[in-house]
PDB file of N, CA and C in Angstrom:
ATOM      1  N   UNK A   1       0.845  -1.165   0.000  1.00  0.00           N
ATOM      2  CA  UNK A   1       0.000   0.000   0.000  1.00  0.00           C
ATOM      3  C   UNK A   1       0.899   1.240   0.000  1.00  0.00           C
ATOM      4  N   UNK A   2       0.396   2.358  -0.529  1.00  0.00           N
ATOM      5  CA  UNK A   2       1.379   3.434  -0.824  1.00  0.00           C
ATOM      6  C   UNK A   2       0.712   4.653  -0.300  1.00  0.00           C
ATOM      7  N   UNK A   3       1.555   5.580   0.150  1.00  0.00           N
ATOM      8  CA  UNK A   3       0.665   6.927   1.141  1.00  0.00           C
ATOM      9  C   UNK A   3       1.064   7.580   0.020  1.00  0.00           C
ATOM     10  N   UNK A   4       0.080   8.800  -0.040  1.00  0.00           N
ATOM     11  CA  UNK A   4       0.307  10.178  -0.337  1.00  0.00           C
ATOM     12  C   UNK A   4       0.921  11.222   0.333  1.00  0.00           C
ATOM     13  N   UNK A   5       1.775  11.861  -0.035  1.00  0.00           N
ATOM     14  CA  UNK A   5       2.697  12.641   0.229  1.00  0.00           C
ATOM     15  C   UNK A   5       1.873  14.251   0.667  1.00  0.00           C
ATOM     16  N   UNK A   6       2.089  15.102   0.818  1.00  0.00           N
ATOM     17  CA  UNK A   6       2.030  15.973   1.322  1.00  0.00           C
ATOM     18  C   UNK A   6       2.199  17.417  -0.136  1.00  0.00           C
ATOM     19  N   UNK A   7       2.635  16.578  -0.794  1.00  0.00           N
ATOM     20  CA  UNK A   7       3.651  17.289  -2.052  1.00  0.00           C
ATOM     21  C   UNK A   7       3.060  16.501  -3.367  1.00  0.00           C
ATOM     22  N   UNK A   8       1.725  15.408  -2.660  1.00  0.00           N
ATOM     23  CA  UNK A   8       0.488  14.596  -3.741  1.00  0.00           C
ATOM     24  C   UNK A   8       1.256  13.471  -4.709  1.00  0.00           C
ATOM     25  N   UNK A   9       2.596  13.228  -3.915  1.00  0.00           N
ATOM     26  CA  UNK A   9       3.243  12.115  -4.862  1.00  0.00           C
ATOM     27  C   UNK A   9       2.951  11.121  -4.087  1.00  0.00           C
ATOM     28  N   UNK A  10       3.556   9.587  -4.919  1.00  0.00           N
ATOM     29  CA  UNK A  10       2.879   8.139  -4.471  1.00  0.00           C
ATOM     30  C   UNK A  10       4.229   7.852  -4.985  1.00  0.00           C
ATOM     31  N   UNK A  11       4.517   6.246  -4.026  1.00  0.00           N
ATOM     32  CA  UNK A  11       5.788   5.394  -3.694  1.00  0.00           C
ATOM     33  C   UNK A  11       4.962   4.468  -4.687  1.00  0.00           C
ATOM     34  N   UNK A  12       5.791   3.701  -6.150  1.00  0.00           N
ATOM     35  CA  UNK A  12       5.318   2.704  -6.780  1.00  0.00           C
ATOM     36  C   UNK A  12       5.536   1.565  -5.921  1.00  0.00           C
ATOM     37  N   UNK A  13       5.316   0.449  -5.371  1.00  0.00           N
ATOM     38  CA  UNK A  13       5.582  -0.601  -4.947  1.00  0.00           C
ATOM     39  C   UNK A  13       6.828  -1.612  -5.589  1.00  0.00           C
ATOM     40  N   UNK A  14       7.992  -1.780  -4.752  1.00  0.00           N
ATOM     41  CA  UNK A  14       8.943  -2.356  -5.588  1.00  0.00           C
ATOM     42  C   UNK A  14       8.292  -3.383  -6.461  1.00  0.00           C
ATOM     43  N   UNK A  15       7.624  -4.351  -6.012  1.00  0.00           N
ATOM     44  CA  UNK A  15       7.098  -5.304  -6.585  1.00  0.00           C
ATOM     45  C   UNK A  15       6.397  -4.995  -7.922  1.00  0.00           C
ATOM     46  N   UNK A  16       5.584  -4.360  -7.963  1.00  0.00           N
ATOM     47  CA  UNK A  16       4.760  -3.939  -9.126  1.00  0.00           C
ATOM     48  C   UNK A  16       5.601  -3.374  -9.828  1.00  0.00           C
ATOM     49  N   UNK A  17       6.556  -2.214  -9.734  1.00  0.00           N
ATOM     50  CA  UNK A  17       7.526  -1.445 -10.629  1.00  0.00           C
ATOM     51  C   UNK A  17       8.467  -2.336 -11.458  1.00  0.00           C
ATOM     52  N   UNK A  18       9.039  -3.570 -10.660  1.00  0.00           N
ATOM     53  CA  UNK A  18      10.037  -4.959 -11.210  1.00  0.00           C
ATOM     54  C   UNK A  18       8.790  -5.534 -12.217  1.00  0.00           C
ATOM     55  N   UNK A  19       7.632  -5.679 -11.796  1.00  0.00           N
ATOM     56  CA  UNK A  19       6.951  -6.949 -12.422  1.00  0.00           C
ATOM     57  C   UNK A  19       6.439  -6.012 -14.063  1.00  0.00           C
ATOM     58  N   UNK A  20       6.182  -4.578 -13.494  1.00  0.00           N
ATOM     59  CA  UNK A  20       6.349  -3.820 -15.076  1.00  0.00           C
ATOM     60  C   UNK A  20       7.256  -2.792 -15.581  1.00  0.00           C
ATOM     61  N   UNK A  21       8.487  -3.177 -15.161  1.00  0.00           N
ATOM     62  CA  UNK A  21       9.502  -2.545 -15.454  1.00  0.00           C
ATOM     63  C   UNK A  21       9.938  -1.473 -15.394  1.00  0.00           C
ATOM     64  N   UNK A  22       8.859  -0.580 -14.653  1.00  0.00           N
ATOM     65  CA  UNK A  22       9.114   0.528 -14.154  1.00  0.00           C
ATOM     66  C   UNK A  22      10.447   1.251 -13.707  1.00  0.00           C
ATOM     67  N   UNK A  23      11.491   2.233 -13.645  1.00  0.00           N
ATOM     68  CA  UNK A  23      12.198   2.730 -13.577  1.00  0.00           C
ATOM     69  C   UNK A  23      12.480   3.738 -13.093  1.00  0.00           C
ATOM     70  N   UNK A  24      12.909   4.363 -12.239  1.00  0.00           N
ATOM     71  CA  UNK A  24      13.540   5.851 -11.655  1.00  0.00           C
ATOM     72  C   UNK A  24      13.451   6.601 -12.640  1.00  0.00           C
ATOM     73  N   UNK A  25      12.740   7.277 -13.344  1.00  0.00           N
ATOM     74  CA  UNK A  25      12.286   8.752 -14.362  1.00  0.00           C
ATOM     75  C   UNK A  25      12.034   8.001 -15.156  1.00  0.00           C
ATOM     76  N   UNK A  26      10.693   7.107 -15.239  1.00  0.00           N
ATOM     77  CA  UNK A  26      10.123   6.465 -16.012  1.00  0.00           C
ATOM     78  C   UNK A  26       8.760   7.849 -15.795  1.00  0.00           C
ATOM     79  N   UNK A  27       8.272   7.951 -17.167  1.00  0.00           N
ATOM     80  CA  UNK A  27       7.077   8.662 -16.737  1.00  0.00           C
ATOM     81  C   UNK A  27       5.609   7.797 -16.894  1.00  0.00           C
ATOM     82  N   UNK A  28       4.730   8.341 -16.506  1.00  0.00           N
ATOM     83  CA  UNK A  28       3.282   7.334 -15.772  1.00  0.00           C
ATOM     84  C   UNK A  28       2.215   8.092 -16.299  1.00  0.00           C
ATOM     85  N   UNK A  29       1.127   7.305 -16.964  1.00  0.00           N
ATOM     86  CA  UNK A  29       0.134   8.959 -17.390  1.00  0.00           C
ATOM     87  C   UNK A  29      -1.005   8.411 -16.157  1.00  0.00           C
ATOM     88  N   UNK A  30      -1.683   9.065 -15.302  1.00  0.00           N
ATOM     89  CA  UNK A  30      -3.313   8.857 -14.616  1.00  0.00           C
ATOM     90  C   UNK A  30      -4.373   8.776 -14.845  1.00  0.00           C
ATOM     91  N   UNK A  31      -5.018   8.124 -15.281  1.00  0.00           N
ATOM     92  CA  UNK A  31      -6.451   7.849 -15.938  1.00  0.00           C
ATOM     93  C   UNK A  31      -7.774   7.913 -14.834  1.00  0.00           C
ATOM     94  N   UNK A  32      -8.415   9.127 -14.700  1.00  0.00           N
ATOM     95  CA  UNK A  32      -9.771   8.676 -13.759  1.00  0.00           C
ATOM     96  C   UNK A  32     -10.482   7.349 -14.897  1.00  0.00           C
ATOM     97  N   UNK A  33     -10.986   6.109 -13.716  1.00  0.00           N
ATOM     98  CA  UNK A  33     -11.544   6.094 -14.379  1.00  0.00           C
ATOM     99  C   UNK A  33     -12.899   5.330 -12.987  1.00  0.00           C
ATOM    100  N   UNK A  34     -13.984   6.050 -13.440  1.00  0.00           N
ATOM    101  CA  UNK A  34     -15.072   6.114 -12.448  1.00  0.00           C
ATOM    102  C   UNK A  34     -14.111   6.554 -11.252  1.00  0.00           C
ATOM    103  N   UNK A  35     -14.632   5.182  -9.835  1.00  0.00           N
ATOM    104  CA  UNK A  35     -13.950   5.438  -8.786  1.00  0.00           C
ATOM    105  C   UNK A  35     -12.863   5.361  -8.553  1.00  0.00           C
ATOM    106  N   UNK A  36     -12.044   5.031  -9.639  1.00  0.00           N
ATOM    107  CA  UNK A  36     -10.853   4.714  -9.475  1.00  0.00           C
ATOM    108  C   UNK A  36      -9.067   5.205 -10.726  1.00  0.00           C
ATOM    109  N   UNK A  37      -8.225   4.588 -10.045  1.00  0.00           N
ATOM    110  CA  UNK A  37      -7.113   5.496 -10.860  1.00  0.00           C
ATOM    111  C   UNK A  37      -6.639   4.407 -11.588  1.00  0.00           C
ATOM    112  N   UNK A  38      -6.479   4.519 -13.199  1.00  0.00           N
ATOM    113  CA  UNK A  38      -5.992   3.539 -13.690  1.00  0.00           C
ATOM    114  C   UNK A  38      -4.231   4.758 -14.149  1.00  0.00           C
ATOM    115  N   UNK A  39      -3.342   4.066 -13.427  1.00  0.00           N
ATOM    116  CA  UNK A  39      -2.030   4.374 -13.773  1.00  0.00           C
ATOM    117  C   UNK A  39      -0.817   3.311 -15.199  1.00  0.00           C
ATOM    118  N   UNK A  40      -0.255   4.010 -16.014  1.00  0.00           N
ATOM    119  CA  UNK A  40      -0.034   3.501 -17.235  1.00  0.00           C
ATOM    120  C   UNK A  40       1.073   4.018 -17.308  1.00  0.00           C
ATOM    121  N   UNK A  41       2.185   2.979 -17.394  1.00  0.00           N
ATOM    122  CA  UNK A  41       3.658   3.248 -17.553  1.00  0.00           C
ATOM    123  C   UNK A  41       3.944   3.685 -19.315  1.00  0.00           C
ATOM    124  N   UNK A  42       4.230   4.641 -19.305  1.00  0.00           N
ATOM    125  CA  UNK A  42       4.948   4.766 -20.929  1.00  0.00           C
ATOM    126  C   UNK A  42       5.912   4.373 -21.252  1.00  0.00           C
ATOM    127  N   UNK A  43       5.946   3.483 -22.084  1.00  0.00           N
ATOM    128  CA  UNK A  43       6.712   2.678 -23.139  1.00  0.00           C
ATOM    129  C   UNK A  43       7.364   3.542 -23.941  1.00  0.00           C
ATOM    130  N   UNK A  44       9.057   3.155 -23.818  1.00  0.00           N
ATOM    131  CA  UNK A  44       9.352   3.472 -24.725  1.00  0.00           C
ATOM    132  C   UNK A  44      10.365   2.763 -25.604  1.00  0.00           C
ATOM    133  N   UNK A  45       9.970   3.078 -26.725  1.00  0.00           N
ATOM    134  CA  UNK A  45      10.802   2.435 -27.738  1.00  0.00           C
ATOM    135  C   UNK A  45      12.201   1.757 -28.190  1.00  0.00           C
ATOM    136  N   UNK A  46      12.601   3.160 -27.789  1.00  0.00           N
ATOM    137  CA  UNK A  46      13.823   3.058 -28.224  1.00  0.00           C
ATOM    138  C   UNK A  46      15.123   2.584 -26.903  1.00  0.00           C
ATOM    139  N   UNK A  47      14.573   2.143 -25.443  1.00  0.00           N
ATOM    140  CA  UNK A  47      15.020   1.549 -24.962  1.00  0.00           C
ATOM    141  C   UNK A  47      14.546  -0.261 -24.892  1.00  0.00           C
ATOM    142  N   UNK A  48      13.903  -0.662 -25.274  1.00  0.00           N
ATOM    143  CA  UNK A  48      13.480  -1.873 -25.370  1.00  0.00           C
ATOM    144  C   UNK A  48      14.734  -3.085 -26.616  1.00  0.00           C
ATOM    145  N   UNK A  49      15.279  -3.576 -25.741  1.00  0.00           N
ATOM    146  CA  UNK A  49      15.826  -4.447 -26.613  1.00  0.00           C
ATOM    147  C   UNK A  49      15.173  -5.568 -27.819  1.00  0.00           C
ATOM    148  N   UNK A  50      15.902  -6.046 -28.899  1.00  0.00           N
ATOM    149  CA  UNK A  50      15.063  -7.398 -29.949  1.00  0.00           C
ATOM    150  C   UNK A  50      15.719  -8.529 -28.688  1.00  0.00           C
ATOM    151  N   UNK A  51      14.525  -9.546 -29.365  1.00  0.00           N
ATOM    152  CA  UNK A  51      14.669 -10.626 -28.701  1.00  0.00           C
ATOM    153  C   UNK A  51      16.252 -11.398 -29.279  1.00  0.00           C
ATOM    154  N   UNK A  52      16.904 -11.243 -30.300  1.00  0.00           N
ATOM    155  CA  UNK A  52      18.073 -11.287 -30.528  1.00  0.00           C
ATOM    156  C   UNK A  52      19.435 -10.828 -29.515  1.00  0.00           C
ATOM    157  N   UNK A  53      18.968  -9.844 -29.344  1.00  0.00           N
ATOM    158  CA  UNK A  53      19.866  -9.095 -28.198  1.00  0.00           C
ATOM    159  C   UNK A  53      19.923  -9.156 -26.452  1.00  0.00           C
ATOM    160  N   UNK A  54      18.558  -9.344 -26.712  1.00  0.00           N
ATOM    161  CA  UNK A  54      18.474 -10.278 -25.190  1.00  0.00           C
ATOM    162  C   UNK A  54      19.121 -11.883 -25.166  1.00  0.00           C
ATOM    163  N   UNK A  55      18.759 -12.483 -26.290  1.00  0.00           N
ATOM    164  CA  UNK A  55      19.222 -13.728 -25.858  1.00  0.00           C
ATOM    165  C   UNK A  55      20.792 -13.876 -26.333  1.00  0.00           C
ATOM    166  N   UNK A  56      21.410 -12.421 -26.603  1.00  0.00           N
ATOM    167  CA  UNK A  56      23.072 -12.603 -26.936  1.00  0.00           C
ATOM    168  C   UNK A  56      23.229 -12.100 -25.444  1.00  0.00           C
ATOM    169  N   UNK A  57      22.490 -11.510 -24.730  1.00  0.00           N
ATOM    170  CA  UNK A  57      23.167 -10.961 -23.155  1.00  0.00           C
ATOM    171  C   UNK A  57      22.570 -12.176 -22.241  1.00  0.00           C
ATOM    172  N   UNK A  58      21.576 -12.945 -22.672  1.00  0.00           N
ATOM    173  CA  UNK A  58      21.626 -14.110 -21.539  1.00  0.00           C
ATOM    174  C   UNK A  58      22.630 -14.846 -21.839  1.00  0.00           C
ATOM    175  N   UNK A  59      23.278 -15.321 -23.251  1.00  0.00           N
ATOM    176  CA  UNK A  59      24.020 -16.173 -23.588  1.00  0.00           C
ATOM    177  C   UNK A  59      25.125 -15.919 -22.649  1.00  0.00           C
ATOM    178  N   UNK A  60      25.628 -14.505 -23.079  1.00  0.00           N
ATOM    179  CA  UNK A  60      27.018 -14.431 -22.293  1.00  0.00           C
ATOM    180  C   UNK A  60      26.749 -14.456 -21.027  1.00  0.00           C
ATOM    181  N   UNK A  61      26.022 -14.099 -20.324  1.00  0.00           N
ATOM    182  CA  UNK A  61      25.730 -14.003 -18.577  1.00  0.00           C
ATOM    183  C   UNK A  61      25.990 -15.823 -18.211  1.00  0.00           C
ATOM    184  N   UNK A  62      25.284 -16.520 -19.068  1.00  0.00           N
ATOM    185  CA  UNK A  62      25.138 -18.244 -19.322  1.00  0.00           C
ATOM    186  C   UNK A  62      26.537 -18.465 -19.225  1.00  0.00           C
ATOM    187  N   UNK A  63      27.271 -18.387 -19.649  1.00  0.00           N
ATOM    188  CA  UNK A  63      28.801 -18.562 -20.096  1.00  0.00           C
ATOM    189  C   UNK A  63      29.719 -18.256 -18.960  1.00  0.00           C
ATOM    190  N   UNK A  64      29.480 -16.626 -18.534  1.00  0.00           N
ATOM    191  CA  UNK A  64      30.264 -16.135 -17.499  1.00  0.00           C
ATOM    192  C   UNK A  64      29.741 -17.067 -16.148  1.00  0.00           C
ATOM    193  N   UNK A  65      28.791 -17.544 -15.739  1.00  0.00           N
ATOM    194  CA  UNK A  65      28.658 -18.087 -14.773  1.00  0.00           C
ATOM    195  C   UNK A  65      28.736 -19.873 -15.002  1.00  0.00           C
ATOM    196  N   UNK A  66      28.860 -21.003 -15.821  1.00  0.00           N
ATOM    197  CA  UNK A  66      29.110 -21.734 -16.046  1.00  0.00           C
ATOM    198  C   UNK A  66      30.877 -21.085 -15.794  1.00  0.00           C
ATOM    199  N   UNK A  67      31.400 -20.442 -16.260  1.00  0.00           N
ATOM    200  CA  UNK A  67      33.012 -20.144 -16.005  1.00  0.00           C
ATOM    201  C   UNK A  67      33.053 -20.035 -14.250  1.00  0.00           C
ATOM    202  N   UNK A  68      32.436 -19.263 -13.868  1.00  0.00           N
ATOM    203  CA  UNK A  68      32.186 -19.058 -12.205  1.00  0.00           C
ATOM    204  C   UNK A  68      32.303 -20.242 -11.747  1.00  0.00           C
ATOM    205  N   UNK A  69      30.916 -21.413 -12.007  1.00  0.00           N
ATOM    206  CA  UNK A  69      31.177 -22.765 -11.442  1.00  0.00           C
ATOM    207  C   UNK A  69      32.175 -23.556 -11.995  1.00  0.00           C
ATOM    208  N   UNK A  70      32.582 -23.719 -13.117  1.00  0.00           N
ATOM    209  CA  UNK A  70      34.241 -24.689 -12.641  1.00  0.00           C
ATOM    210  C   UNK A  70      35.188 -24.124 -12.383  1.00  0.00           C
ATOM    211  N   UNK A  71      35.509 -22.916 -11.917  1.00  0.00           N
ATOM    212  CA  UNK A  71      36.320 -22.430 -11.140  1.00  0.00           C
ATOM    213  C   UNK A  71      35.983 -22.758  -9.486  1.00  0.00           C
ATOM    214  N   UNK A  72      34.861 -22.860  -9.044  1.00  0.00           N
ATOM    215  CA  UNK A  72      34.472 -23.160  -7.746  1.00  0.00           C
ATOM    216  C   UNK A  72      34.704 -24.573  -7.886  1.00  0.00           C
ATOM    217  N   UNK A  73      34.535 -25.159  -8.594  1.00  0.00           N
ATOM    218  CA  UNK A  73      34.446 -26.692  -8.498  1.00  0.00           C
ATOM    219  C   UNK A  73      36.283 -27.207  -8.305  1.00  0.00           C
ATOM    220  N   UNK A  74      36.538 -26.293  -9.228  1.00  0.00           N
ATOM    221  CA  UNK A  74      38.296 -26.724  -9.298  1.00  0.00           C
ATOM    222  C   UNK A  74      38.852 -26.044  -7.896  1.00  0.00           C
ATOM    223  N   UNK A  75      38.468 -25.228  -7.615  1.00  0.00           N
ATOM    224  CA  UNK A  75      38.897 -24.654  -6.061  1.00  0.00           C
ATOM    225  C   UNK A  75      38.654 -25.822  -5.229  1.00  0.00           C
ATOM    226  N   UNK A  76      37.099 -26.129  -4.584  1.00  0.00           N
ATOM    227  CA  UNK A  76      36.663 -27.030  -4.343  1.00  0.00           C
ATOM    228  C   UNK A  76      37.512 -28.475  -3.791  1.00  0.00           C
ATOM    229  N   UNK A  77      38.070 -29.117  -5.339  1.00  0.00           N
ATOM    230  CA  UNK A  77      38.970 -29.945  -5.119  1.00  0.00           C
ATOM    231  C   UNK A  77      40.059 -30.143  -4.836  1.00  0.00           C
ATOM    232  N   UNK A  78      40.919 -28.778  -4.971  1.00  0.00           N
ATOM    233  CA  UNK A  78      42.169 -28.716  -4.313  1.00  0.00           C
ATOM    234  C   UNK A  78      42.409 -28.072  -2.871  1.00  0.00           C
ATOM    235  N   UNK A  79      40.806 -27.705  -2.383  1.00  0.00           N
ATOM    236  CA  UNK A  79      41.076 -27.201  -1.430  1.00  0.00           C
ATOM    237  C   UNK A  79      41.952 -27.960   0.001  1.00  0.00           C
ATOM    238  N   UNK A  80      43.079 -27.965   0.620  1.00  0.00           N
ATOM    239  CA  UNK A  80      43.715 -28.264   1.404  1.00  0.00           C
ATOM    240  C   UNK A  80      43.413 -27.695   2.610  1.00  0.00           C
ATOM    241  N   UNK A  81      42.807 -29.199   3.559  1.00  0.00           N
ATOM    242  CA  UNK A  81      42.404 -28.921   5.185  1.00  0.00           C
ATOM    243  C   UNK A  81      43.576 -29.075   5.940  1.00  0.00           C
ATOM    244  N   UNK A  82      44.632 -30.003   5.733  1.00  0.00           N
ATOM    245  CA  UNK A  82      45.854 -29.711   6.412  1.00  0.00           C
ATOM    246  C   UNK A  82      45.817 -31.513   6.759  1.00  0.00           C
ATOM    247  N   UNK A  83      44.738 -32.494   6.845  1.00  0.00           N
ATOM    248  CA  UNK A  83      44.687 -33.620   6.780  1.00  0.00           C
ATOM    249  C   UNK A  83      44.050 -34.241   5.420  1.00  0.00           C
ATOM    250  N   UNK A  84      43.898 -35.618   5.509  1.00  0.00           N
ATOM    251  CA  UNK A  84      43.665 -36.744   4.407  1.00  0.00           C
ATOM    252  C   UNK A  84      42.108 -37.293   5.365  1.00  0.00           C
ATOM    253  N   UNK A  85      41.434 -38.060   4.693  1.00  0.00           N
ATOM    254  CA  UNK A  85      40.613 -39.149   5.169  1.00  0.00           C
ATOM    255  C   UNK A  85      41.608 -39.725   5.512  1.00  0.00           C
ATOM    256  N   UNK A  86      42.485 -40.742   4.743  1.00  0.00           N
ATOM    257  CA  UNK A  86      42.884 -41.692   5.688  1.00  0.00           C
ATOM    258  C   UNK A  86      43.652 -41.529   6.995  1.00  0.00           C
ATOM    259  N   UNK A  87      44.394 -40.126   6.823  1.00  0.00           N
ATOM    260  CA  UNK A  87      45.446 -39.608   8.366  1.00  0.00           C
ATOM    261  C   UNK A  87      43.895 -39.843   9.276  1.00  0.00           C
ATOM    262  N   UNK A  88      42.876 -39.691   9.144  1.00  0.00           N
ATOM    263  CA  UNK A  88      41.947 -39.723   9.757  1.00  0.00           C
ATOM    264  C   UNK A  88      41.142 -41.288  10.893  1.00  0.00           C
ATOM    265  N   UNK A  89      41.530 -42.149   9.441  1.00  0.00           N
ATOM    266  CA  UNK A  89      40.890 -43.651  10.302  1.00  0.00           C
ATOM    267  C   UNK A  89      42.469 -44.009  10.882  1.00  0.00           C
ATOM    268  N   UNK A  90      44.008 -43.498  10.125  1.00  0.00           N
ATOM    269  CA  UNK A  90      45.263 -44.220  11.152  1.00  0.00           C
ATOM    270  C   UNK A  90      44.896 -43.664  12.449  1.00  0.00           C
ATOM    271  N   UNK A  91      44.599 -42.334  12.590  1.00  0.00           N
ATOM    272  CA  UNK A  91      44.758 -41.672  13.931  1.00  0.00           C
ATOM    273  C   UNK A  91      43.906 -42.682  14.792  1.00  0.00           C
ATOM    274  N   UNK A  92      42.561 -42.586  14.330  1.00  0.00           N
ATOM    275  CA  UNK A  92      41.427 -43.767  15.151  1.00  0.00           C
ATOM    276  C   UNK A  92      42.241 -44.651  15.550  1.00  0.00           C
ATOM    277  N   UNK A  93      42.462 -45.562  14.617  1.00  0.00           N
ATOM    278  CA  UNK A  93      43.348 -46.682  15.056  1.00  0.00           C
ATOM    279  C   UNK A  93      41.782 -47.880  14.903  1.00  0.00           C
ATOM    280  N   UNK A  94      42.173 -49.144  15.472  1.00  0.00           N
ATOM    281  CA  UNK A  94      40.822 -49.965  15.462  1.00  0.00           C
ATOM    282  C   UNK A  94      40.656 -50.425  16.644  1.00  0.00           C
ATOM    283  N   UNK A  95      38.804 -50.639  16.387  1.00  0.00           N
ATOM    284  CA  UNK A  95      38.550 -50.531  17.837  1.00  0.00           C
ATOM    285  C   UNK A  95      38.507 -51.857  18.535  1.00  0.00           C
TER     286      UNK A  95
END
């Protein structure tokens, strides 16, 4: 829920602003309509990417983080605790 300001402005809801892409100096037109306010984000054009270009920036994001995980994975395996499993069952010994 969002208050009115004093100065007649309104807080978009993060949620709603993410789910329509709303933006920091995005402009909004106000529609009465009967009892109520229908609010309408303006679109614009010439920031909207082709679906070409989106799926060349998921690709690489795809890539850079597949690179992320076998680097964790190769860390991972060389990581050195300072013992072995087996220094582990000699120390035990049997019972």
């Amino acid at each position: 829920m969002s208050r009115v300001t004093s100065k007649l402005q309104v807080t978009v809801p993060k949620t709603i602003a993410d789910r329509l892409g709303i933006r920091p100096g995005d402009d909004l037109t106000w529609e009465p309509v009967g009892g109520t306010i229908l609010v309408i984000p303006k679109r614009s054009s010439g920031l909207a990417l082709a679906a070409s270009a989106r799926l060349a920036l998921f690709d690489a994001a795809s890539a850079r983080q597949e690179k992320r995980n076998r680097r964790a994975e190769h860390a991972a395996s060389h990581a050195h605790r300072g013992w072995t499993r087996e220094e582990l069952y000699d120390r035990a010994g049997s019972r």
